[in-house]
Protein backbone atom coordinates (compact mmCIF):
# COMPACT_ATOMS: atom_id res chain seq x y z
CA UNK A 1 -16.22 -74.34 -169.18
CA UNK A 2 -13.85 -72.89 -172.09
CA UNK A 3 -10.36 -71.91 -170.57
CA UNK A 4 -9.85 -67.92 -170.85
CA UNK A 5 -6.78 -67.47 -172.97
CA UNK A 6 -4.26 -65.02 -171.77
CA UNK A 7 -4.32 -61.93 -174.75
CA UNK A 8 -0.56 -61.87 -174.38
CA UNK A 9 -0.12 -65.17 -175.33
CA UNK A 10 -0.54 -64.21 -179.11
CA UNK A 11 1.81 -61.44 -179.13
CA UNK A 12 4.19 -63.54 -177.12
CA UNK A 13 3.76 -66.23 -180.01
CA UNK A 14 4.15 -63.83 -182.59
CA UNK A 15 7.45 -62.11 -181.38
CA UNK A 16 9.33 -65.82 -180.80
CA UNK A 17 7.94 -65.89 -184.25
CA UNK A 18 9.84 -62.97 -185.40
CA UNK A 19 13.12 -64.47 -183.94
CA UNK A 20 13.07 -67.48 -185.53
CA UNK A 21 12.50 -69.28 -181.79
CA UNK A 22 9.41 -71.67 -181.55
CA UNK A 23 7.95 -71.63 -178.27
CA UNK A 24 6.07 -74.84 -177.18
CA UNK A 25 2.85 -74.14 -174.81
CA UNK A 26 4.87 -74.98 -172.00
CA UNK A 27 7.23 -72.30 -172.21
CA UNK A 28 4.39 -69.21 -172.97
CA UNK A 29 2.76 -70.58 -169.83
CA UNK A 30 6.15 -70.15 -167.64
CA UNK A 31 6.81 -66.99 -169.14
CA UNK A 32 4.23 -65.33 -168.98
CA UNK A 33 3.97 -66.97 -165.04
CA UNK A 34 7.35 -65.56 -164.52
CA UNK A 35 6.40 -61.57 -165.71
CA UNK A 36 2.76 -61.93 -163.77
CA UNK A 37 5.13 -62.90 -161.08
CA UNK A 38 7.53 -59.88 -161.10
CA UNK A 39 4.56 -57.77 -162.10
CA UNK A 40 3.42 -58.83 -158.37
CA UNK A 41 6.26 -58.36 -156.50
CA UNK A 42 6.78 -54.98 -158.27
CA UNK A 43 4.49 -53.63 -156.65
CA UNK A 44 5.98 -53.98 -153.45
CA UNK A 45 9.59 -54.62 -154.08
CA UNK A 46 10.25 -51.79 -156.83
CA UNK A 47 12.43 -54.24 -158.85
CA UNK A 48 11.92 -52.62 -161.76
CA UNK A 49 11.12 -49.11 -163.53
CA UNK A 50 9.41 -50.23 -165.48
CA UNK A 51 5.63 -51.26 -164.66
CA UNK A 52 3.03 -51.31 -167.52
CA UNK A 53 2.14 -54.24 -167.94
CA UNK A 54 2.47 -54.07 -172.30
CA UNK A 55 6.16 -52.39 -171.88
CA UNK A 56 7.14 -54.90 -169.15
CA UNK A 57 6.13 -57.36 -172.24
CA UNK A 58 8.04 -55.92 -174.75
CA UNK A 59 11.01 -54.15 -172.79
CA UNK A 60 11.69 -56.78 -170.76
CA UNK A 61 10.14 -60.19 -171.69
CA UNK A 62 10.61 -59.51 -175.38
CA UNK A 63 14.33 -58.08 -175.34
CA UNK A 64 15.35 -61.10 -173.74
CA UNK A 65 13.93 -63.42 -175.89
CA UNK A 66 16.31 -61.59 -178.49
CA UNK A 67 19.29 -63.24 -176.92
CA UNK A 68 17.87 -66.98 -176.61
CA UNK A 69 19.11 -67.51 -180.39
CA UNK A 70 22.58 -65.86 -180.10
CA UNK A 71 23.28 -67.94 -177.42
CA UNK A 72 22.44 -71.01 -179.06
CA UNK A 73 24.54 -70.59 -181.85
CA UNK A 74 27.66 -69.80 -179.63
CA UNK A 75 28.34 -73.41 -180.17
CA UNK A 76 27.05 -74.54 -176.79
CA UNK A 77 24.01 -76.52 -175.98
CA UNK A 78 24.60 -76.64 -172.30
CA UNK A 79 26.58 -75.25 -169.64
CA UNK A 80 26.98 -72.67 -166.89
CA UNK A 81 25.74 -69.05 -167.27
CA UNK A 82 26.39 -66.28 -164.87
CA UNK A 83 23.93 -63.31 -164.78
CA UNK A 84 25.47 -60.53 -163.45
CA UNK A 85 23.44 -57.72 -161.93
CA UNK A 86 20.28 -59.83 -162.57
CA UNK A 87 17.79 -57.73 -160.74
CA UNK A 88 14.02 -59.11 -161.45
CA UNK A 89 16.06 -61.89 -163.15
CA UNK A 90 16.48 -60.24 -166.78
CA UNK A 91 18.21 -62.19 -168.66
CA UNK A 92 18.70 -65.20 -166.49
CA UNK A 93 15.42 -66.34 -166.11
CA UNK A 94 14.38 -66.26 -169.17
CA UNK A 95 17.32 -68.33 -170.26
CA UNK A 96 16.95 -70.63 -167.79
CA UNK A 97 13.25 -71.13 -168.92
CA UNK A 98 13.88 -71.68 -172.35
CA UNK A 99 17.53 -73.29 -172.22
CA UNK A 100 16.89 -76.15 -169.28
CA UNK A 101 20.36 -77.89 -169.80
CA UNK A 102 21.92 -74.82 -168.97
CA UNK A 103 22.44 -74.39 -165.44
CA UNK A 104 21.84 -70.33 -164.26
CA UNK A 105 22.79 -68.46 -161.62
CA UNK A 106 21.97 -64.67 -160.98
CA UNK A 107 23.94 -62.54 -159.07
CA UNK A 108 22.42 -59.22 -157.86
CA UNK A 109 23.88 -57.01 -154.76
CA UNK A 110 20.07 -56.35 -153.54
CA UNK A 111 18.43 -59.08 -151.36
CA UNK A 112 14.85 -58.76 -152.00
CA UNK A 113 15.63 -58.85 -156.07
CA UNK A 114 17.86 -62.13 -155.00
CA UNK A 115 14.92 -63.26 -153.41
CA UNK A 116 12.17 -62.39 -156.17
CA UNK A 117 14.72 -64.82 -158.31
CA UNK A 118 14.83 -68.21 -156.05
CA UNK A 119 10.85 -67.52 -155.47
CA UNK A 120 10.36 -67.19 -159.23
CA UNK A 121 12.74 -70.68 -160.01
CA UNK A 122 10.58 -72.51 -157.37
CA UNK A 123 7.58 -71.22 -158.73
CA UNK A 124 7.94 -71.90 -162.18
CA UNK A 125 9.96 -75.29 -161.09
CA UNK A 126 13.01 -74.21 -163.11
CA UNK A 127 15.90 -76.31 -160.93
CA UNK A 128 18.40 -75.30 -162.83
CA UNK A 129 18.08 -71.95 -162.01
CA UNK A 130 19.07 -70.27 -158.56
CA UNK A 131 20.61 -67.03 -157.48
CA UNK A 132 23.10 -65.28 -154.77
CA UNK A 133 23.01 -62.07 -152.73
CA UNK A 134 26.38 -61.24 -153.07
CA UNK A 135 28.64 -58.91 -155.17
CA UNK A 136 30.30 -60.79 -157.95
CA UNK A 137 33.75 -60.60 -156.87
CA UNK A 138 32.65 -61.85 -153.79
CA UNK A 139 31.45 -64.99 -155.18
CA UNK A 140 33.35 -68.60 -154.84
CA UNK A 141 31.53 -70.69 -157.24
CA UNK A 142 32.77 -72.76 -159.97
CA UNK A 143 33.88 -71.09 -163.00
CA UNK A 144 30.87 -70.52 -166.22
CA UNK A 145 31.05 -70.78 -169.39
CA UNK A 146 28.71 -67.60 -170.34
CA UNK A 147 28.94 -64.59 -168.47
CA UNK A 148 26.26 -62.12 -169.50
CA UNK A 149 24.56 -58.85 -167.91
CA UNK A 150 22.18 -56.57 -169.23
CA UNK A 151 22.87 -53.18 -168.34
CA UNK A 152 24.98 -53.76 -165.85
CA UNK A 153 27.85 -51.45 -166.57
CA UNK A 154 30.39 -50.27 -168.60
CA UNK A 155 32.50 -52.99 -170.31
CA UNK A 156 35.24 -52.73 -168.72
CA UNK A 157 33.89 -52.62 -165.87
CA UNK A 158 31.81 -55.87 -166.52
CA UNK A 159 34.80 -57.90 -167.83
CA UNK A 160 37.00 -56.70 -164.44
CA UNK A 161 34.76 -57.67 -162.08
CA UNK A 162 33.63 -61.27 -163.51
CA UNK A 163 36.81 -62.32 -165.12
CA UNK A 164 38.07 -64.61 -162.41
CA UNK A 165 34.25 -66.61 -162.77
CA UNK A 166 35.14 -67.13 -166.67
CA UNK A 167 35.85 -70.28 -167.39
CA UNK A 168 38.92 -70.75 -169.45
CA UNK A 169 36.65 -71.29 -172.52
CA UNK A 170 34.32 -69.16 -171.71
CA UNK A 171 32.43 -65.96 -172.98
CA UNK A 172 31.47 -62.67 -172.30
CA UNK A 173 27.95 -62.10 -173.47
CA UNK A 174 27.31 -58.24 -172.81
CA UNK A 175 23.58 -56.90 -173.21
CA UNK A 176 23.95 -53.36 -174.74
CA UNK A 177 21.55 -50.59 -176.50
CA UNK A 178 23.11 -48.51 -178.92
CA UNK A 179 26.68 -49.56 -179.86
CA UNK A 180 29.46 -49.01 -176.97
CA UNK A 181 32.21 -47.61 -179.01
CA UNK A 182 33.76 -45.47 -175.99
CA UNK A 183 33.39 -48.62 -174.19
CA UNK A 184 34.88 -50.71 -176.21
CA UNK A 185 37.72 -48.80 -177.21
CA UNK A 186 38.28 -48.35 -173.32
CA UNK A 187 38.70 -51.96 -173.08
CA UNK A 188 42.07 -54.06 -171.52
CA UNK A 189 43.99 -55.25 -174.23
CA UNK A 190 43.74 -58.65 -173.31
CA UNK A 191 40.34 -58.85 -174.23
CA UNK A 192 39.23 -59.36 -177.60
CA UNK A 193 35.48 -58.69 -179.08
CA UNK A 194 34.40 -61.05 -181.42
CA UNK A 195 31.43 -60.26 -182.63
CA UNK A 196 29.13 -57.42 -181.96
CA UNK A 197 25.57 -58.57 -182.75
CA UNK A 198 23.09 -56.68 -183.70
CA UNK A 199 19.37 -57.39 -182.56
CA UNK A 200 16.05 -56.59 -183.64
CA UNK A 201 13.62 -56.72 -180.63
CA UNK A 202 9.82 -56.86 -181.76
CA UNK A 203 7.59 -54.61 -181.29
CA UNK A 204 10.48 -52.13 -179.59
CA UNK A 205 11.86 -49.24 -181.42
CA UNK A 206 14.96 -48.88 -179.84
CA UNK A 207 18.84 -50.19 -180.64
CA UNK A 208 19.86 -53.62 -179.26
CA UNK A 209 23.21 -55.41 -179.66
CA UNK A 210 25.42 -57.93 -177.62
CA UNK A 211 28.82 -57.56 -177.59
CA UNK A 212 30.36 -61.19 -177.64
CA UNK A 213 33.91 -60.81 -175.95
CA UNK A 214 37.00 -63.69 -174.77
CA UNK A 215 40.31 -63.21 -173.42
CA UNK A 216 42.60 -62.66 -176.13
CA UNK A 217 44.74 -65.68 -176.64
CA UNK A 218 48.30 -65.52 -176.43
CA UNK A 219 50.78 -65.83 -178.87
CA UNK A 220 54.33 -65.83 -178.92
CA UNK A 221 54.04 -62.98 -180.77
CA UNK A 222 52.38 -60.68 -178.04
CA UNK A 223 54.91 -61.99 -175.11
């Protein structure tokens, strides 16, 4: 008996296409495992807004695709990432599915979306992912090399409350829409923004950027 192909499979193919991110059939399998997973528990758990089926493809699955190559060309081909506010596990997950030598934990203040994450890790056998039911500043865990969050809140905000997790090295990897320019002008001093990256998410009509941010290093010239 033929195997039934899964019709998102193509379009999956087709948008790591558009990224420039080739996705071996290991990886559409676990993907699309993971959003048939959280389009399960969404229907009990409410982890999301959003629940078609095609937009929880593009909206979610898609937009964090976006951010696979980005991170990869931060210099870093392994380390520790912090999701912040991780909810169904957007972006973690997803990293953690496509970046295995990076170790990923997701952080998220609601227990039943920090238990939608360890059920999804065990399910798709991704052990280097794992999450906490806790609020961020709460946490006592080694210090990471990425910090990200998708929607989170503002940057300030974001960069306050994880600071103390960032690893002296480390970066601030902040999920946006549309250009924060309040936000970033509202940011400490002591931070500076690097880079602010514009994405283009298939199939999504919508603005996408990360704002790449470090602790500003000092000089003798600030003291």
């Amino acid at each position: 008996m033929n195997e039934v192909r899964d019709p998102r499979s193509d379009r999956l193919l087709d948008a790591a296409r558009q990224l420039g991110l080739p996705l071996e059939p290991a990886s559409v399998t676990r993907l699309l495992g993971y959003l048939g997973l959280l389009q399960r528990w969404n229907a009990t758990y409410n982890l999301t807004a959003v629940r078609d089926p095609e937009e929880m493809l593009v909206q979610h699955l898609f937009d964090c695709l976006a951010v696979i190559q980005p991170l990869r060309r931060v210099g870093r081909d392994r380390g520790r990432l912090l999701d912040v506010g991780s909810g169904g596990g957007l972006p973690g997950v997803v990293i953690a599915a496509l970046c295995p030598d990076w170790q990923v934990v997701c952080v998220d203040t609601v227990g039943k979306k920090a238990a939608f994450i360890q059920q999804a890790a065990l399910e798709l056998g991704l052990s280097n992912l794992r999450s906490e039911h806790a609020r961020v500043e709460n946490l006592s865990l080694p210090a990471f090399d990425v910090i990200t969050s998708r929607a989170f809140s503002s940057l300030p905000d974001f960069v306050r409350l994880t600071r103390r997790h960032l690893a002296k090295e480390g970066v601030w990897m902040a999920m946006k829409g549309k250009r924060p320019d309040d936000e970033l002008d509202s940011l400490a001093k002591d931070v500076d923004v690097f880079h602010v990256e514009q994405l283009k998410v298939p199939f999504l009509d919508a603005d996408r950027c990360i704002v790449w941010m470090h602790p500003r290093t000092t000089t003798s010239e600030d003291s």
